[in-house]
Protein backbone atom coordinates (compact mmCIF):
# COMPACT_ATOMS: atom_id res chain seq x y z
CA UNK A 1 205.69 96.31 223.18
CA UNK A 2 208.77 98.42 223.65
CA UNK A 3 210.71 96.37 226.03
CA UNK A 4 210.83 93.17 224.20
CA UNK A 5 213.80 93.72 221.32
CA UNK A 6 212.65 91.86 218.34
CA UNK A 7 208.77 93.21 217.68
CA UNK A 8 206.86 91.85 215.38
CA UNK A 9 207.30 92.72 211.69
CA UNK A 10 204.93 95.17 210.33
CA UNK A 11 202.86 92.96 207.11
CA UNK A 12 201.58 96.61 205.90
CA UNK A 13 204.45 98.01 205.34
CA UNK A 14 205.78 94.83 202.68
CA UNK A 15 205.09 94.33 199.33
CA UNK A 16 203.04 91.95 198.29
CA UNK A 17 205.64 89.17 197.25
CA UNK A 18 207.91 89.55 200.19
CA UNK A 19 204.77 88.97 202.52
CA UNK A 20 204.29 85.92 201.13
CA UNK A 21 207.64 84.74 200.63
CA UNK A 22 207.89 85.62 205.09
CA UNK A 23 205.00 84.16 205.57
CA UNK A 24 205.40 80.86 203.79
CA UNK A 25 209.62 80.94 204.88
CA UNK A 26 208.16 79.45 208.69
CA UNK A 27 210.15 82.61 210.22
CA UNK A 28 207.14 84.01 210.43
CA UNK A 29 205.56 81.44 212.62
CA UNK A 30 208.06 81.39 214.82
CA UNK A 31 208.05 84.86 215.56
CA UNK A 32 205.00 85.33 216.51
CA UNK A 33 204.52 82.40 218.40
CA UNK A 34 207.97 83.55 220.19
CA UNK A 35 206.28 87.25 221.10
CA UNK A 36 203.08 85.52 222.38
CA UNK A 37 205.61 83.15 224.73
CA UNK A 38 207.19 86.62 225.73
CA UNK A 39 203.92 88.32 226.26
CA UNK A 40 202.08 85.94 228.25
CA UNK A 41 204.96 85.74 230.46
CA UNK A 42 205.23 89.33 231.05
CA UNK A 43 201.47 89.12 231.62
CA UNK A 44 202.14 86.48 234.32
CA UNK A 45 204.79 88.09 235.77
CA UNK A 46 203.26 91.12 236.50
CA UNK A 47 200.28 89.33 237.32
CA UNK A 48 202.21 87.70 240.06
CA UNK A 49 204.15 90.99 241.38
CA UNK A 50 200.45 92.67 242.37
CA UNK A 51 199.04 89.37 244.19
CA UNK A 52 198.29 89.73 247.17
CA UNK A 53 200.51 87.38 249.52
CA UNK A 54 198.41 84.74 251.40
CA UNK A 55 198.14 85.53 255.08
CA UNK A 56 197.47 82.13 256.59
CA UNK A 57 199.20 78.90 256.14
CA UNK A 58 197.99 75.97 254.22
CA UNK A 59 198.51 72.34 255.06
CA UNK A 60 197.98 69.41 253.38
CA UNK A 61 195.10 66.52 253.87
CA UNK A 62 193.08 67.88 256.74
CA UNK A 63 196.05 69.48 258.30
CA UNK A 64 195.49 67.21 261.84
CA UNK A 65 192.04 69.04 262.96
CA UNK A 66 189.92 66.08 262.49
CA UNK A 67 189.99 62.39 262.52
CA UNK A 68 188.90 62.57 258.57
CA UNK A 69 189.79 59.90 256.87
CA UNK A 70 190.60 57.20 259.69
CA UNK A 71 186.88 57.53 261.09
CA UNK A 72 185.92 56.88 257.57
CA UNK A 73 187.63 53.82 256.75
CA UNK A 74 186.50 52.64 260.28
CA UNK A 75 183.08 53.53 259.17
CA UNK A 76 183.36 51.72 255.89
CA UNK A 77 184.98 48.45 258.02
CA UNK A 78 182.04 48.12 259.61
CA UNK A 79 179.98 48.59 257.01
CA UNK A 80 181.40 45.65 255.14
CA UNK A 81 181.41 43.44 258.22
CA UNK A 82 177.36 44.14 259.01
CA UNK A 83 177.15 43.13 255.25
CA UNK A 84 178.98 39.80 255.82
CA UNK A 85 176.67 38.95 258.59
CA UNK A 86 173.88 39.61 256.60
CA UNK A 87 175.39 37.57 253.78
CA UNK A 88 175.46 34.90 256.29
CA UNK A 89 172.34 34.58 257.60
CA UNK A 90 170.67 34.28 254.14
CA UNK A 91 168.76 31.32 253.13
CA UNK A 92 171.11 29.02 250.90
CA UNK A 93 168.60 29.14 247.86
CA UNK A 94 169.79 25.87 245.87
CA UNK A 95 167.95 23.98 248.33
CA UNK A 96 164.31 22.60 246.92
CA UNK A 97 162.79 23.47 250.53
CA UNK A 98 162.53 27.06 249.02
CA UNK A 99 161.25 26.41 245.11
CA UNK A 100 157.96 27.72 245.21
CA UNK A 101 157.04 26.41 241.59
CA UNK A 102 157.53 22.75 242.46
């Protein structure tokens, strides 16, 4: 890459002791993990300079067009309540009137 200023050294072109010695010094690490960084924000960047710009506004939650999540906690409410009265009307079944085996 020509416009970043420190490129990556060249292994090729080292002898065989001083490519160890830079790749074992931890310099060597660092740089390339540095010209990834400075790639992959180019690559964002640029990614982000030829998006297309949205063309309709977003809001948040159901932006006000429907009663969403009110009519479904109502919903649920009532739900529990039906199951309450259900509940309710049960047969208590510790009572001996309803042991079949006795």
């Amino acid at each position: 890459m020509s416009n970043i200023r420190t490129d990556q050294v060249d292994l090729r072109r080292l002898s065989d002791q001083d490519k160890s010695d830079f790749q074992r010094g931890g310099g060597y690490g660092e740089q390339v993990a540095a010209l990834k960084r400075a790639r992959a924000y180019q690559g964002n960047m640029a990614y982000n300079a030829k998006r297309q710009e949205r063309t309709t506004t977003q809001t948040p939650g159901t932006g006000g067009m429907s009663p969403g999540i009110g009519m479904q906690q109502e919903r649920y409410r009532e739900i529990g309540q039906e199951n309450e009265a259900a509940k309710g009307n049960r047969p208590d079944l510790d009572n001996d009137l309803y042991d079949i085996y006795s």
